[in-house]
C-alpha atoms as a PDB file:
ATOM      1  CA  UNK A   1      21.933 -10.044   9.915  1.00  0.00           C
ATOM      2  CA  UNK A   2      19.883  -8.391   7.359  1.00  0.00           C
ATOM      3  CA  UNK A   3      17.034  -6.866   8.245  1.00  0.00           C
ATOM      4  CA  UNK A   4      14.071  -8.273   6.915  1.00  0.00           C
ATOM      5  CA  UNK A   5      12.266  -7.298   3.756  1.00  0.00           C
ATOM      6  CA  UNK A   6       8.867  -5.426   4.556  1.00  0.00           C
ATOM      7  CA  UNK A   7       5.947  -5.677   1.858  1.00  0.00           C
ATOM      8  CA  UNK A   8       4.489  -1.555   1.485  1.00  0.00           C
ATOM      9  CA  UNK A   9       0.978  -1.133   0.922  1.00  0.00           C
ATOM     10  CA  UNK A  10       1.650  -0.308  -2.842  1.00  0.00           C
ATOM     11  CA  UNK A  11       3.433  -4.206  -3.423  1.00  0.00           C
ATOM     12  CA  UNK A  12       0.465  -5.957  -1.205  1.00  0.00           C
ATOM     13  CA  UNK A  13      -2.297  -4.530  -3.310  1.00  0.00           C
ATOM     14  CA  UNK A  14      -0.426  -5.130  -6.625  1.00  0.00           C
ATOM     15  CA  UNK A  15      -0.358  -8.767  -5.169  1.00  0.00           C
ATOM     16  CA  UNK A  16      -3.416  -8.960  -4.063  1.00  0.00           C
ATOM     17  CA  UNK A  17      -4.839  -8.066  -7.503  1.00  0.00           C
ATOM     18  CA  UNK A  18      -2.000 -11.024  -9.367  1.00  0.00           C
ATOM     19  CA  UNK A  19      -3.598 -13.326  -7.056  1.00  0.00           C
ATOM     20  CA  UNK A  20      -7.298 -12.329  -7.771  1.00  0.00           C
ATOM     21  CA  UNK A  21      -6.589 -12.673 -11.614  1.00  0.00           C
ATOM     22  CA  UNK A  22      -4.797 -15.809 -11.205  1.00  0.00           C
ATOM     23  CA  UNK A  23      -7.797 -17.501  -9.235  1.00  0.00           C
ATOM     24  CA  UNK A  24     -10.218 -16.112 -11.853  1.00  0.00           C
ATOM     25  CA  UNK A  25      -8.207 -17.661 -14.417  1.00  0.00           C
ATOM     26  CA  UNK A  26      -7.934 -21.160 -13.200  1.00  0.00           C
ATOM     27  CA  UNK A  27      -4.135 -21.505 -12.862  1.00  0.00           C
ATOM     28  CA  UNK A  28      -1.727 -23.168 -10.270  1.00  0.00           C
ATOM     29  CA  UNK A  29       1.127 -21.268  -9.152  1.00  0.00           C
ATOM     30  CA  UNK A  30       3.161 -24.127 -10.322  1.00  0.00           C
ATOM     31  CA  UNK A  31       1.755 -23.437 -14.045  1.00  0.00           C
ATOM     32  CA  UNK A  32       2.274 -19.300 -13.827  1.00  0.00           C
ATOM     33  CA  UNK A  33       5.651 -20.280 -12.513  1.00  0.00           C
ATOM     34  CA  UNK A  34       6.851 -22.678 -16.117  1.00  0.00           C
ATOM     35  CA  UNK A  35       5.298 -19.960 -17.893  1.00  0.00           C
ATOM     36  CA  UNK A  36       7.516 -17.235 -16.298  1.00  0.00           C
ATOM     37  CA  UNK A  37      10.131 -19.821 -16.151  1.00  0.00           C
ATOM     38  CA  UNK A  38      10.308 -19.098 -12.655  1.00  0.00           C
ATOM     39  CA  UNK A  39       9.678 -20.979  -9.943  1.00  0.00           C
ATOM     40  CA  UNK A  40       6.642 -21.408  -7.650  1.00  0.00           C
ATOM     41  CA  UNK A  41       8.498 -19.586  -5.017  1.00  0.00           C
ATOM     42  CA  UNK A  42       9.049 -16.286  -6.734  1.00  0.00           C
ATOM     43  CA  UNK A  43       5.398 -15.639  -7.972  1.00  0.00           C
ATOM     44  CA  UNK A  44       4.120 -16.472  -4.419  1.00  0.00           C
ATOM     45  CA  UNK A  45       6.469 -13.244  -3.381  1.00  0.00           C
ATOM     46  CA  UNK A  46       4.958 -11.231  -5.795  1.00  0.00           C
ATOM     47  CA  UNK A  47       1.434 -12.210  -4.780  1.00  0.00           C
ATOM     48  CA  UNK A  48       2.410 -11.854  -1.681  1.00  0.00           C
ATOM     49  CA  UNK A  49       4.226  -8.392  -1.981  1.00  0.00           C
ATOM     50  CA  UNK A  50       7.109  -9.459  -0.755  1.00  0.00           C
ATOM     51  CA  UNK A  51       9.253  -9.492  -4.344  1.00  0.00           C
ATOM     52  CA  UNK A  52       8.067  -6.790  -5.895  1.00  0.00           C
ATOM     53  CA  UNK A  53       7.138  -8.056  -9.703  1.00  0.00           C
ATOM     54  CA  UNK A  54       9.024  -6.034 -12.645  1.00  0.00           C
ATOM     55  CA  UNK A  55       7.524  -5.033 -15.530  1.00  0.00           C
ATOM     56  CA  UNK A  56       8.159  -7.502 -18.458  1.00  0.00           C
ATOM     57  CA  UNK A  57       6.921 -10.249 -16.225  1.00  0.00           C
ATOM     58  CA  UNK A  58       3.662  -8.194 -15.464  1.00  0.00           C
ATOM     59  CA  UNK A  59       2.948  -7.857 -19.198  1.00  0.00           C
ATOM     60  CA  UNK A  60       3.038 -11.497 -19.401  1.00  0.00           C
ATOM     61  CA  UNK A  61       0.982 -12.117 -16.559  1.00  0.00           C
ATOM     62  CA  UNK A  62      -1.865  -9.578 -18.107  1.00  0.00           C
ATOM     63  CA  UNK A  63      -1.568 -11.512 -21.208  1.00  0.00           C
ATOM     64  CA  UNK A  64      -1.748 -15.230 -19.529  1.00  0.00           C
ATOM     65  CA  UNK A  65      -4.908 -13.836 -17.802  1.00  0.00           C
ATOM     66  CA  UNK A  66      -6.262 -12.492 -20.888  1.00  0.00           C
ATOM     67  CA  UNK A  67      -6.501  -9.007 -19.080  1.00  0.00           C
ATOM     68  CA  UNK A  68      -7.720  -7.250 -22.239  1.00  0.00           C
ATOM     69  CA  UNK A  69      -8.822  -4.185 -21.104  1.00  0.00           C
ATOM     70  CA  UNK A  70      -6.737  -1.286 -21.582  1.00  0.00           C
ATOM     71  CA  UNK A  71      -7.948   0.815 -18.737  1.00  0.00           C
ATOM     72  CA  UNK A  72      -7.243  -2.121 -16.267  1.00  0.00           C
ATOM     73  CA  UNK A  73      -4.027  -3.205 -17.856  1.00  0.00           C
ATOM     74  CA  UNK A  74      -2.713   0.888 -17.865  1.00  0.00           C
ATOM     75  CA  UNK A  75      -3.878   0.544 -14.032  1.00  0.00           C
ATOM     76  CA  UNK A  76      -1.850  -2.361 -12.900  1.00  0.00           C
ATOM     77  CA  UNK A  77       1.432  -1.030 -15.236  1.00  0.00           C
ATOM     78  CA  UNK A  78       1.038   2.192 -13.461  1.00  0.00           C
ATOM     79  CA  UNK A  79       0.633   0.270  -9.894  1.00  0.00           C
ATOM     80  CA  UNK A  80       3.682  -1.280 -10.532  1.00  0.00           C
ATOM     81  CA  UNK A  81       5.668   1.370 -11.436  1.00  0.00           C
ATOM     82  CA  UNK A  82       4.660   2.778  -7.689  1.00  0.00           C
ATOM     83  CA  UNK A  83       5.806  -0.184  -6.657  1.00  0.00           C
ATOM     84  CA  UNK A  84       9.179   0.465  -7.721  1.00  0.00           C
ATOM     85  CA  UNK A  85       9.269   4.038  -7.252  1.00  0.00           C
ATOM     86  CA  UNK A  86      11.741   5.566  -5.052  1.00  0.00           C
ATOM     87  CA  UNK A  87      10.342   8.882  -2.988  1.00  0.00           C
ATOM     88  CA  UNK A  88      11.821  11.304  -0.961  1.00  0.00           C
ATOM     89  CA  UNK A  89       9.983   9.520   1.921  1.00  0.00           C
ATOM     90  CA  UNK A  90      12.652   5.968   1.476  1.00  0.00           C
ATOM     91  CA  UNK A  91      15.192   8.373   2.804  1.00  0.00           C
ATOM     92  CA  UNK A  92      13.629   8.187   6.276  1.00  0.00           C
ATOM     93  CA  UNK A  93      13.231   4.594   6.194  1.00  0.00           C
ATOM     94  CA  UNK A  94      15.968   3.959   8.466  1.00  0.00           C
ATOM     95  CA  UNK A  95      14.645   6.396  11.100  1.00  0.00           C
ATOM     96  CA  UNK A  96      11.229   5.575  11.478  1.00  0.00           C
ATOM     97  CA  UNK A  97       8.640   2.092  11.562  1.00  0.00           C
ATOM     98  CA  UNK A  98       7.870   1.081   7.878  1.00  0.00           C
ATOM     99  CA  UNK A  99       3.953   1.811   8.444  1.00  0.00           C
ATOM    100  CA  UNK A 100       5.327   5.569   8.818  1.00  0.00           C
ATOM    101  CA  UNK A 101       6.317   5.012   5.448  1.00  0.00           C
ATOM    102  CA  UNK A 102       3.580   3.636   3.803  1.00  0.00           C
ATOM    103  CA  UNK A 103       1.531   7.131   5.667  1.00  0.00           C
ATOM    104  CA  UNK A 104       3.568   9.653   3.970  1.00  0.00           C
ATOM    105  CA  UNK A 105       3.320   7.419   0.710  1.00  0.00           C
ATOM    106  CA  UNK A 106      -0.393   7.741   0.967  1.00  0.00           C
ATOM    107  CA  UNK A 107      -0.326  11.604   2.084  1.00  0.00           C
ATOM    108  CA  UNK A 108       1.679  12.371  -0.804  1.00  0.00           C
ATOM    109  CA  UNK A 109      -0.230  10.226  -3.237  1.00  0.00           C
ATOM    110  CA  UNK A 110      -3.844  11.185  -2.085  1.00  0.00           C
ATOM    111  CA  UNK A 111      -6.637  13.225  -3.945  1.00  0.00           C
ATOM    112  CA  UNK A 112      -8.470  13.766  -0.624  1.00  0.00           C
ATOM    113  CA  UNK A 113      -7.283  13.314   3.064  1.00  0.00           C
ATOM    114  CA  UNK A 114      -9.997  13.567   5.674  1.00  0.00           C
ATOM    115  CA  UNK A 115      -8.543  14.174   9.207  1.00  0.00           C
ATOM    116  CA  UNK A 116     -10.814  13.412  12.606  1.00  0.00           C
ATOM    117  CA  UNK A 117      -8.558  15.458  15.544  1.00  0.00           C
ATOM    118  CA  UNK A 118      -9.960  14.530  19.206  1.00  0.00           C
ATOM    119  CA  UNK A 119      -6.078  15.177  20.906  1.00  0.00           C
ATOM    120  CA  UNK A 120      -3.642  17.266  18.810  1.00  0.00           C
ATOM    121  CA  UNK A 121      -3.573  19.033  15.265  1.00  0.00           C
ATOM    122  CA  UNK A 122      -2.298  16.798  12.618  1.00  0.00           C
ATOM    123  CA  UNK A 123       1.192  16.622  11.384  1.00  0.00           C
ATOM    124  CA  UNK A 124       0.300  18.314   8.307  1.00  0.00           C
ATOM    125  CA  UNK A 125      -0.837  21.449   9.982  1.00  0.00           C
ATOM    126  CA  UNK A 126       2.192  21.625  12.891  1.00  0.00           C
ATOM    127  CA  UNK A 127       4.278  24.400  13.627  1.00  0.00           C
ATOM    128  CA  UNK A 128       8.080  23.064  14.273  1.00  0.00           C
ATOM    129  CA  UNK A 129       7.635  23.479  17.709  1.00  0.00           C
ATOM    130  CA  UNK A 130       4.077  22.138  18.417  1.00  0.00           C
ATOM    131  CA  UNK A 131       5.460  19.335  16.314  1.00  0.00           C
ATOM    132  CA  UNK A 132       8.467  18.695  18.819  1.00  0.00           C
ATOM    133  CA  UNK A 133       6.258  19.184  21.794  1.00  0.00           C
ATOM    134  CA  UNK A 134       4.169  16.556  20.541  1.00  0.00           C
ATOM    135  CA  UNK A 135       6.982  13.864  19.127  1.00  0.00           C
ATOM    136  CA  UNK A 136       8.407  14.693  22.811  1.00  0.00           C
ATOM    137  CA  UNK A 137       5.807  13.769  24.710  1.00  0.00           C
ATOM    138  CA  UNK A 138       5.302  10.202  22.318  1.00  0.00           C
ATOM    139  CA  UNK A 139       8.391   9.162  22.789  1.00  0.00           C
ATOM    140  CA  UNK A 140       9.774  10.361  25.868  1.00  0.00           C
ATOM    141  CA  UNK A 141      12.993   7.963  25.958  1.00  0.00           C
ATOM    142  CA  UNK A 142      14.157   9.829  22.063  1.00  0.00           C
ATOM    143  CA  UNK A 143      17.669  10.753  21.893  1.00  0.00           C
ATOM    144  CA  UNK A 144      18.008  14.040  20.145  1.00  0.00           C
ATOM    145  CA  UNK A 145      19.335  13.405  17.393  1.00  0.00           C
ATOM    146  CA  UNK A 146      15.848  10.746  16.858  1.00  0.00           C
ATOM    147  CA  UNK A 147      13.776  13.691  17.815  1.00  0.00           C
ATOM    148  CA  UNK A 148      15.798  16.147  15.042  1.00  0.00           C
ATOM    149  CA  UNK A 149      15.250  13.060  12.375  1.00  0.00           C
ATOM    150  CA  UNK A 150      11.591  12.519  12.813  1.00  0.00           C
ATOM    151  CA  UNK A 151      10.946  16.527  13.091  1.00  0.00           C
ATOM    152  CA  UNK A 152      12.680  16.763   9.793  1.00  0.00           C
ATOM    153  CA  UNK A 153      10.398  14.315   8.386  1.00  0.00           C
ATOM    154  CA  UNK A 154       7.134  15.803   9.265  1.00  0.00           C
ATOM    155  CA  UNK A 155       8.308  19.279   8.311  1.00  0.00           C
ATOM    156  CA  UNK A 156       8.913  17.563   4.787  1.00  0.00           C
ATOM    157  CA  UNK A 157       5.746  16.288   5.071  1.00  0.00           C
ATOM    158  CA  UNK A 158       3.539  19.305   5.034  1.00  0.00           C
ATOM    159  CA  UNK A 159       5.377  20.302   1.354  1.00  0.00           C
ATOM    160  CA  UNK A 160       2.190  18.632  -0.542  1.00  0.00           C
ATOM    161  CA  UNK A 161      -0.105  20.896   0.711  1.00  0.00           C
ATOM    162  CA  UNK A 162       2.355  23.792  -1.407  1.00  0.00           C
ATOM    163  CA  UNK A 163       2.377  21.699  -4.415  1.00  0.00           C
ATOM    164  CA  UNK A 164       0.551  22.730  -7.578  1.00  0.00           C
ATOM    165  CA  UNK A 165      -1.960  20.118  -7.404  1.00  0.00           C
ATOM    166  CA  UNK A 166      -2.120  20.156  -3.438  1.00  0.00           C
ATOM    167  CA  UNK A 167      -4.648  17.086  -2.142  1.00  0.00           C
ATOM    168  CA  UNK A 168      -7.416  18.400  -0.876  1.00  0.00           C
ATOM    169  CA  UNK A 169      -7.440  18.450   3.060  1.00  0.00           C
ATOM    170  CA  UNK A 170     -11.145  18.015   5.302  1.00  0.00           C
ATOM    171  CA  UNK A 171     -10.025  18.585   9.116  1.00  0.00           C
ATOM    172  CA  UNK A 172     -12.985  17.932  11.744  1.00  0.00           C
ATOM    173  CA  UNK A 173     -11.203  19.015  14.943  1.00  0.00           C
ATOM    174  CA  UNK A 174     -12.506  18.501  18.428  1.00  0.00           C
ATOM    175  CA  UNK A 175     -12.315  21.889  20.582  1.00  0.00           C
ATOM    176  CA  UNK A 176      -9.955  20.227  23.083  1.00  0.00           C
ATOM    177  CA  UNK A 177      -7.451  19.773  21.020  1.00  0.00           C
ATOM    178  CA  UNK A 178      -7.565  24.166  20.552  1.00  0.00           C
ATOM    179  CA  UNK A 179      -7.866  23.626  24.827  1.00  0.00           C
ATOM    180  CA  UNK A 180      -5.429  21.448  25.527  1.00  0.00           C
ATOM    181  CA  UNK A 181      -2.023  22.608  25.981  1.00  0.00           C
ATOM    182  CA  UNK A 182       0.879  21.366  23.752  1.00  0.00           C
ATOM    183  CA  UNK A 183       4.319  22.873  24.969  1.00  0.00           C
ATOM    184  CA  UNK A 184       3.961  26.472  26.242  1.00  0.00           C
ATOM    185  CA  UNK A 185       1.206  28.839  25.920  1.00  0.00           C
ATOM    186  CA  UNK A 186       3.532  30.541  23.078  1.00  0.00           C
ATOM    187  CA  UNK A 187       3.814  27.425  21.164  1.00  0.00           C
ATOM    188  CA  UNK A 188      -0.070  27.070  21.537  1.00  0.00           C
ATOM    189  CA  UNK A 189      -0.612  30.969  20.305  1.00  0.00           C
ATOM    190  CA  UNK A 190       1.548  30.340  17.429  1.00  0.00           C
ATOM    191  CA  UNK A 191       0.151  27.175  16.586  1.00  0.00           C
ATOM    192  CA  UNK A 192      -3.445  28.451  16.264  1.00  0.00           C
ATOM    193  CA  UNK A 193      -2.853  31.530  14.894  1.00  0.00           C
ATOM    194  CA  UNK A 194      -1.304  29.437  12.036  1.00  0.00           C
ATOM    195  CA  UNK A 195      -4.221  27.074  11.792  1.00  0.00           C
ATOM    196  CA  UNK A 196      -6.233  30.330  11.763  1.00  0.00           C
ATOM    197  CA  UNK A 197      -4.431  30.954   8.262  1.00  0.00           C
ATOM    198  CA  UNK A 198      -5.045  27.894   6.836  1.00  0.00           C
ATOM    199  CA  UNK A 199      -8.580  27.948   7.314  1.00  0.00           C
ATOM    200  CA  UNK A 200      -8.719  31.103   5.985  1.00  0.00           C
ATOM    201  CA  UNK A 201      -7.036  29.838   3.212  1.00  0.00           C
ATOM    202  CA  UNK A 202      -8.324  27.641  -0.411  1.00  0.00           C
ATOM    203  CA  UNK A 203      -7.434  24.136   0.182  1.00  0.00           C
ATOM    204  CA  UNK A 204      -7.513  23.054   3.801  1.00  0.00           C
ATOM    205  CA  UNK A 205     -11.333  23.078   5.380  1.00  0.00           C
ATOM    206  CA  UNK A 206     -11.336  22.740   8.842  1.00  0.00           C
ATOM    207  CA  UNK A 207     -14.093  22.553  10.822  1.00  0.00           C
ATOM    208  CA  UNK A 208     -14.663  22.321  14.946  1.00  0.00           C
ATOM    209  CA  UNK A 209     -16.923  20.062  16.909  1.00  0.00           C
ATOM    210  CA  UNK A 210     -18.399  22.061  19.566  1.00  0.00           C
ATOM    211  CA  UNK A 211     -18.195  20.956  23.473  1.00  0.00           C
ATOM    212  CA  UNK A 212     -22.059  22.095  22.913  1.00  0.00           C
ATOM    213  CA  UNK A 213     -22.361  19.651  19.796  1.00  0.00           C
ATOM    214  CA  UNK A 214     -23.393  16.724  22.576  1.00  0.00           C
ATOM    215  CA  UNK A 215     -22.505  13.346  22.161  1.00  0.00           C
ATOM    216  CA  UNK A 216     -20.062  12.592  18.924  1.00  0.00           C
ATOM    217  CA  UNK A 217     -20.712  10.436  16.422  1.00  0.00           C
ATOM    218  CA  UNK A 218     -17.865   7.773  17.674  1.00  0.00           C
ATOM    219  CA  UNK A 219     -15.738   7.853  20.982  1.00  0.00           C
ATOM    220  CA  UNK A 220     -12.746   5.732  18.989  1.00  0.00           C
ATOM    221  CA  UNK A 221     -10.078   8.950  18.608  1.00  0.00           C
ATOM    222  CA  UNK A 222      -8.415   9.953  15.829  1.00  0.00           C
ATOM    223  CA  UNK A 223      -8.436   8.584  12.225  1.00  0.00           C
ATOM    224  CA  UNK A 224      -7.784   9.616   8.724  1.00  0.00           C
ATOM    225  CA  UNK A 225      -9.230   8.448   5.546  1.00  0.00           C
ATOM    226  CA  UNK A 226      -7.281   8.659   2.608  1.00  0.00           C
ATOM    227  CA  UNK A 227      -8.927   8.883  -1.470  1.00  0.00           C
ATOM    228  CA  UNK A 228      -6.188   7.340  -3.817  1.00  0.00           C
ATOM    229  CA  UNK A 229      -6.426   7.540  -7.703  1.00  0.00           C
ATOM    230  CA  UNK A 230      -7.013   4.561  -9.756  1.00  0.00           C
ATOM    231  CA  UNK A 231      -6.062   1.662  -9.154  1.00  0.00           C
ATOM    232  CA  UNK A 232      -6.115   2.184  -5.245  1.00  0.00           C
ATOM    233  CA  UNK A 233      -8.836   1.704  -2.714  1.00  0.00           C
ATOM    234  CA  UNK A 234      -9.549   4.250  -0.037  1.00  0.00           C
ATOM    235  CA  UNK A 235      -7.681   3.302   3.269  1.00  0.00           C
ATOM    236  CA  UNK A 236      -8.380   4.479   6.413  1.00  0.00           C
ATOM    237  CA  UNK A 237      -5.561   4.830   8.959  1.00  0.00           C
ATOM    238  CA  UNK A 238      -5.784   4.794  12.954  1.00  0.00           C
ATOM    239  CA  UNK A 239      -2.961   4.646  14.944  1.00  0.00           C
ATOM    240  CA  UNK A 240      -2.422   2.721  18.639  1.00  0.00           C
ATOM    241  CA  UNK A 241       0.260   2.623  21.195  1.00  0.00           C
ATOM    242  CA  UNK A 242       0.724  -0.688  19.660  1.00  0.00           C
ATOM    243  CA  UNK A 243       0.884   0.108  16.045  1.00  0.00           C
ATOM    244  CA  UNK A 244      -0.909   1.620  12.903  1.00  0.00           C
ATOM    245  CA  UNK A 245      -3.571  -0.013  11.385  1.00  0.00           C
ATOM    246  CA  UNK A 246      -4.634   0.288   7.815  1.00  0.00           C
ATOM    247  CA  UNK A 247      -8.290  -0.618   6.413  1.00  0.00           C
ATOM    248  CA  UNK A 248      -9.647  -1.394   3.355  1.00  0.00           C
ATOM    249  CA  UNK A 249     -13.094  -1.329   1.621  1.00  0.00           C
ATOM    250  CA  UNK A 250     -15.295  -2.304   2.690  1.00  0.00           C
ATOM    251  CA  UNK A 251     -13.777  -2.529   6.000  1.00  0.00           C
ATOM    252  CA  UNK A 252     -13.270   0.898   6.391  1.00  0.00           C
ATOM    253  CA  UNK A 253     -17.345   1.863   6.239  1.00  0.00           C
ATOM    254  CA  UNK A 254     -17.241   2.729   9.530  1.00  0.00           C
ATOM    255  CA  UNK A 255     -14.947   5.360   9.319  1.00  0.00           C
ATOM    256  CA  UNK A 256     -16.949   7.093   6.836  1.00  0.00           C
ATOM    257  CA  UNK A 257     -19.760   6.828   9.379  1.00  0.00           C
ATOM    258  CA  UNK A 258     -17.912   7.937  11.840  1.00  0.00           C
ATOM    259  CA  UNK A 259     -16.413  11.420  10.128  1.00  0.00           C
ATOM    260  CA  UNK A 260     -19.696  12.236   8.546  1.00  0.00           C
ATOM    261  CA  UNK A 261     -20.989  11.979  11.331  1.00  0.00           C
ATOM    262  CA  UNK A 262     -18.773  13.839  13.403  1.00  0.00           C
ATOM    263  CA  UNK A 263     -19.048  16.445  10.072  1.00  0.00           C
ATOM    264  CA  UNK A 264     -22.947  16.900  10.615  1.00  0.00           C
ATOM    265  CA  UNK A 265     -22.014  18.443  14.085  1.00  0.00           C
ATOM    266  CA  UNK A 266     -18.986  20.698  13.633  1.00  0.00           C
ATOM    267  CA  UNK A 267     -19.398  24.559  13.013  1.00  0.00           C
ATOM    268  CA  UNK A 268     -18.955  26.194   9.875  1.00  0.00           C
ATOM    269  CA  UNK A 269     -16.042  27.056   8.278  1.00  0.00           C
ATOM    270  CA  UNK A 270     -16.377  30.041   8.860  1.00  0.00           C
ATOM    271  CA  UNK A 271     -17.412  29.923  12.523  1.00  0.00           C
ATOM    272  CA  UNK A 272     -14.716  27.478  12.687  1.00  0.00           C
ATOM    273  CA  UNK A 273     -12.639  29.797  11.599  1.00  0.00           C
ATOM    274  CA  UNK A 274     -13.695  32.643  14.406  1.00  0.00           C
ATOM    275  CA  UNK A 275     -13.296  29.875  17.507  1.00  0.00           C
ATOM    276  CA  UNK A 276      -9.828  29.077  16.248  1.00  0.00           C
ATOM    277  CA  UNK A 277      -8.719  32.980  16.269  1.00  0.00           C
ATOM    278  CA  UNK A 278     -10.767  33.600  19.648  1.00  0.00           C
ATOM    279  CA  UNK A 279      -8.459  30.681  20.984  1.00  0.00           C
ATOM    280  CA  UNK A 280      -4.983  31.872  19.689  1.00  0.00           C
ATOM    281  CA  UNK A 281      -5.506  35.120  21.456  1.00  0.00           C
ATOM    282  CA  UNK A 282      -6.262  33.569  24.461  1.00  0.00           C
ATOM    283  CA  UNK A 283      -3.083  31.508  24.851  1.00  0.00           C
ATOM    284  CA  UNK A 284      -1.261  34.864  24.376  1.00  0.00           C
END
């Protein structure tokens, strides 16, 4: 059996914004569909993101719903060519759940990733093996060869952070997670002394919240918050043992809450930066 086609992130918000037009316009599927010459069926999939929609019938859709604009219709080409964009990322698709997918889509395509920390450092900051340790203890059960395959990946990962136009990356990190031990106390001196370099560095800002900072803003875990380019919304991402959820504006206020809030009680940067290096010699 075939396995069944997933809608990304990218197709569901290009549909989402074909279905927004075509309500504002008036139309019936049934109508968009005779002037596609398609049928009903296939523009439901692309409002739905399941059938991703291809160019030429886009341009005909922007000109049915009198999308005149040039900044909007440039937008919603551009979207589309995401859509069918191929990254290095697909290659993994196999290995790992699809909302993994649409993650390092986001982490590669984002301006601004804002991290909140409260149990381990995130993937983009890992050594190879804190990263193991951690995958490890997640999934227990892993053959080795899935552990080698999802290690891979999040080693990949971390390459947009060395790209020319790196995103730019706000860490708030709770002290445990510089407490609590991931692998052996080697793995945990190595790790920090790393994360020690990046927040000596330009484009990572990390920042600690203090056991002395009280009460946190929010006692939900960890979350990031992602800042897309045009056309894209901001998403904020949480992850459970049951899955990863994704939210949208203006859903996703109360993450923004949440991390200022937790920002308005963290240490400096650079006093960040002296707890971090104070705690990698003490796992030595």
């Amino acid at each position: 059996m075939a396995p069944r086609q997933r809608a990304t992130l990218r197709s569901q918000w290009l549909g989402q914004q074909l279905r927004d037009l075509r309500d504002g316009s008036g139309l019936m599927l049934k109508e968009v569909a005779e002037y596609l010459q398609r049928d009903p069926g296939t523009v439901s999939r692309f409002e739905s993101g399941f059938y991703p929609i291809r160019r030429p019938d886009l341009m005909a859709l922007l000109d049915l719903y009198s999308v005149s604009n040039r900044r909007r219709r440039e937008a919603l080409l551009q979207l589309s060519e995401d859509v069918w964009q191929k990254g290095w990322w697909d290659g993994y698709s196999s290995d790992v759940v699809g909302s993994l997918i649409d993650y390092v889509w986001l982490e590669a395509r984002a301006m601004h990733i804002r991290s909140f920390a409260a149990f381990v450092i995130p993937g983009l900051l890992q050594t190879p093996a804190y990263a193991e340790s951690v995958i490890r203890a997640n999934d227990p059960e892993a053959t080795p060869e899935q552990i080698e395959r999802w290690l891979e990946l999040r080693m990949a990962r971390q390459q947009v952070l060395d790209r020319d136009d790196p995103p730019r990356l706000s860490v708030i990190m709770d002290e445990a997670v510089l407490r609590r031990q991931i692998g052996d106390p080697a793995t945990m001196a190595a790790q920090l002394h790393r994360l020690a370099l990046y927040a000596a560095g330009p484009t990572v800002d990390i920042r600690i919240l203090p056991f002395r900072a009280g009460t946190p803003a929010s006692t939900y875990g960890p979350f990031e918050i992602f800042e897309l380019p045009d056309p894209f919304p901001e998403v904020a991402y949480t992850e459970t043992m049951a899955g990863a959820l994704y939210v949208e504006s203006p859903d996703n206020k109360r993450f923004f809450r949440a991390y200022d809030g937790h920002e308005s009680l963290t240490l400096s940067p650079v006093d960040s930066a002296k707890l971090i290096s104070t705690a990698a010699d003490e796992w030595q």
